[in-house]
Protein backbone atom coordinates (compact mmCIF):
# COMPACT_ATOMS: atom_id res chain seq x y z
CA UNK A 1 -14.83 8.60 -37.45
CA UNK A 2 -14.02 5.10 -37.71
CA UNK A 3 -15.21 2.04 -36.00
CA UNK A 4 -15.49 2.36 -32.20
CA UNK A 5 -14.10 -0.12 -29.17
CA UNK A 6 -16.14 -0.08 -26.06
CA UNK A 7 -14.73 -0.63 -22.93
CA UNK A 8 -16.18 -2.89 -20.40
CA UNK A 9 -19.74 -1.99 -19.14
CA UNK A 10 -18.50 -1.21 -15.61
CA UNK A 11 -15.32 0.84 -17.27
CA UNK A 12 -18.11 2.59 -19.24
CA UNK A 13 -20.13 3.53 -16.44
CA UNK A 14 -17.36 5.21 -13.94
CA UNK A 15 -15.84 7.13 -16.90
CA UNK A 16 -19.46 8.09 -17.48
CA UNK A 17 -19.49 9.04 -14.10
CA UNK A 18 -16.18 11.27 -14.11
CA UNK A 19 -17.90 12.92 -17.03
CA UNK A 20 -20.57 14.14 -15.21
CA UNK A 21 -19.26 14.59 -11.68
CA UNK A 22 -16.62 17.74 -13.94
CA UNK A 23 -19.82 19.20 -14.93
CA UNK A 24 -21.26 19.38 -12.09
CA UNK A 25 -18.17 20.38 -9.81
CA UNK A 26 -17.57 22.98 -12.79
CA UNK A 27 -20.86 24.89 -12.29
CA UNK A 28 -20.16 24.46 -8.36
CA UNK A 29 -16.87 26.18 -8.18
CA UNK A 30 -15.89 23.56 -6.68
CA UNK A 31 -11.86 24.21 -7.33
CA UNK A 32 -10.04 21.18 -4.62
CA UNK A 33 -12.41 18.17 -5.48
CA UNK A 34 -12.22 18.71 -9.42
CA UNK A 35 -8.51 19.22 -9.33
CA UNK A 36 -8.76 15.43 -8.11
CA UNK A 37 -10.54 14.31 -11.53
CA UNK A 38 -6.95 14.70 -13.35
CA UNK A 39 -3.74 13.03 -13.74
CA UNK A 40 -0.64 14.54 -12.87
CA UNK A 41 0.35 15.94 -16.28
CA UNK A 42 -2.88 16.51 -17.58
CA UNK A 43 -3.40 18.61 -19.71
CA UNK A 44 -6.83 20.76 -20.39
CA UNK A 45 -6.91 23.06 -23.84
CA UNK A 46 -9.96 25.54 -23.92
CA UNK A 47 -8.28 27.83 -26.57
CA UNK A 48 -10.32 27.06 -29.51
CA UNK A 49 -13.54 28.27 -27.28
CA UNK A 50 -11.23 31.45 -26.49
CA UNK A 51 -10.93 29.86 -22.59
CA UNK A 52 -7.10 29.23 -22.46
CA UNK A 53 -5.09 26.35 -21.57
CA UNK A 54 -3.83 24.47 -18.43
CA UNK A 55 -1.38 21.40 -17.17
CA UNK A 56 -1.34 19.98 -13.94
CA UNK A 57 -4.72 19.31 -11.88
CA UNK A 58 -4.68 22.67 -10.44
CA UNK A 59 -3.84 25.21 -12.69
CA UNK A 60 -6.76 23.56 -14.74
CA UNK A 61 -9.33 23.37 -11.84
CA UNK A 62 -8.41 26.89 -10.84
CA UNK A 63 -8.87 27.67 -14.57
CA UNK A 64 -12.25 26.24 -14.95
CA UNK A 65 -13.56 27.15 -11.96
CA UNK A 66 -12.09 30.76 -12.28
CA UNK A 67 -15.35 31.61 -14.49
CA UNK A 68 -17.62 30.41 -11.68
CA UNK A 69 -20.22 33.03 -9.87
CA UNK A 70 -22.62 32.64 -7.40
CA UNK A 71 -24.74 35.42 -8.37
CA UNK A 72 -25.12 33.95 -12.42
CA UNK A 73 -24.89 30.06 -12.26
CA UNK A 74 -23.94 27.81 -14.87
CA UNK A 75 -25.00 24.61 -16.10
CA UNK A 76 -22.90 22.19 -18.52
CA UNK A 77 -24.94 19.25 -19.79
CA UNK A 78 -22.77 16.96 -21.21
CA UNK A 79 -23.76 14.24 -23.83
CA UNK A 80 -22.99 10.79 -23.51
CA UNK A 81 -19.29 9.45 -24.20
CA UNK A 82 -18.49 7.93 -27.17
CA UNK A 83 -15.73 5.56 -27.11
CA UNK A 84 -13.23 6.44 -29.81
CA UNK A 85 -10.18 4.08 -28.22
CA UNK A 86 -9.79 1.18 -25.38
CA UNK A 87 -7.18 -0.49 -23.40
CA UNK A 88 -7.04 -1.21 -19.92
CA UNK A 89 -5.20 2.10 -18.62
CA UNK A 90 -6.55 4.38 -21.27
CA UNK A 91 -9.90 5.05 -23.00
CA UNK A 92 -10.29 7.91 -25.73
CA UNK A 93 -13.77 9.76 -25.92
CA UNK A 94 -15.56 12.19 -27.79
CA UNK A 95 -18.92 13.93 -26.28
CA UNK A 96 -20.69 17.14 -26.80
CA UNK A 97 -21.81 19.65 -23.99
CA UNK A 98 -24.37 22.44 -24.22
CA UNK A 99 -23.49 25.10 -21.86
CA UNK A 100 -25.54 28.25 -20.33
CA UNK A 101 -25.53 30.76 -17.73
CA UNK A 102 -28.09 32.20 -15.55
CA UNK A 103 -27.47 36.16 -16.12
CA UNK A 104 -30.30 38.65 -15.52
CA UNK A 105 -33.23 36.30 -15.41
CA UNK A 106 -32.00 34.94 -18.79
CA UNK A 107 -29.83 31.88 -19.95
CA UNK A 108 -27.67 33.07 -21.77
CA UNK A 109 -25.31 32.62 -23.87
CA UNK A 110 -25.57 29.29 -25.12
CA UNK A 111 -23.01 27.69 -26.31
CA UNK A 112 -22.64 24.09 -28.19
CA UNK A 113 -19.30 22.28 -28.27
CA UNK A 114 -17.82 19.13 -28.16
CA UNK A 115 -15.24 17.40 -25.86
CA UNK A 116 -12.38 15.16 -26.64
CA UNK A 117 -10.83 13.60 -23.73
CA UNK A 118 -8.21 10.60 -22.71
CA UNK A 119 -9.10 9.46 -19.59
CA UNK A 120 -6.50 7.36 -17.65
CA UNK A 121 -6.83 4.88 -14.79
CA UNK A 122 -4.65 6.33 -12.17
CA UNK A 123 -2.86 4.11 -9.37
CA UNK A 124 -5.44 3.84 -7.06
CA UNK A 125 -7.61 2.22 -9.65
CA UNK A 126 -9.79 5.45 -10.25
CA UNK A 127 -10.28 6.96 -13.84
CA UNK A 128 -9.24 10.29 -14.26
CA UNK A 129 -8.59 13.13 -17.14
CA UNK A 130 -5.00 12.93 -18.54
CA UNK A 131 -6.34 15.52 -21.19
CA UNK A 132 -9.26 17.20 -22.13
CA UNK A 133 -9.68 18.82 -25.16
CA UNK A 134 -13.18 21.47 -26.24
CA UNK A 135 -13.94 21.86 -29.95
CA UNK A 136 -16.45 23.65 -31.49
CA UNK A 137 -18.46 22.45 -32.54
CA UNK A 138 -19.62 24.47 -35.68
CA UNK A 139 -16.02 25.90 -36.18
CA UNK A 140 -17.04 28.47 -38.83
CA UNK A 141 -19.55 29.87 -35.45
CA UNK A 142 -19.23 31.91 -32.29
CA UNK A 143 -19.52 29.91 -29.19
C-alpha cells in the first residue's frame, strides 16, 4: 500500500462513526436504520467470505441482517479506518473486523477479515457506504 491522504479530522471522525454504528446495527438486526448507512447504488460484496452480494440499501441491509438471531448474538469489532484515498465527496478505506457469535455458551466461530469500503457524502451532507467490500484476510484460510 502506498502513501495514505487523511481526510479532515472531523471527516475522519463521522466516517469513523458510520464504521461503527454498521457494526453495531449488524449484530442488532437492525434491518431499516442500516439500510440508511448506504447510497443509492451501493454496492456490498461478501462473496469472498462465502456471504453473497447486494446493491441498493436494502437488499444489502436485509442481506446482512438476514444472519442475525436473537437466541446466538453476534459481535463485529471493527478496527480503525485507514485512509487509502480523499476528496471532498469520497474517501477510500481499508479496516479489519474480528467477528464472533454467541452459540451454545461458546464464541464461536471466529473469524478475521478485512474491509474495503468507499464511503460517499450523500446530499444531506451525511457520509454513507457507496460500496463495501470483505476480504480475507489470510486468503489461503477458512473464515
Amino acid at each position: 500500500m502506498g502513501a495514505t491522504v487523511v481526510p479532515s479530522s472531523e471527516v475522519a471522525l463521522e466516517l469513523q462513526n458510520l464504521h461503527q454504528l454498521y457494526a453495531l446495527l449488524t449484530d442488532l438486526g437492525r434491518t431499516k436504520e442500516l439500510a440508511a448507512l448506504f447510497t443509492d447504488d451501493s454496492v456490498w460484496d461478501g462473496n469472498e467470505l462465502g456471504y453473497g452480494y447486494s446493491e441498493g440499501p436494502e437488499p444489502i441491509a436485509e442481506r446482512v441482517t438476514g444472519r442475525f438471531k436473537e437466541a446466538e448474538p453476534m459481535v463485529h469489532m471493527p478496527g480503525p479506518l485507514m485512509f487509502t484515498a480523499a476528496s471532498d465527496n469520497e474517501v477510500e478505506t481499508t479496516s479489519w473486523c474480528l467477528a464472533t457469535r454467541w452459540t451454545d455458551g461458546v464464541m464461536r466461530p471466529v473469524i478475521y477479515f478485512h474491509y474495503e469500503d468507499s464511503m460517499r457524502k450523500a446530499a444531506d451532507g451525511t457520509w454513507r457506504f457507496a460500496r463495501r467490500l470483505l476480504r480475507r484476510r489470510f486468503p489461503e484460510a477458512d473464515t
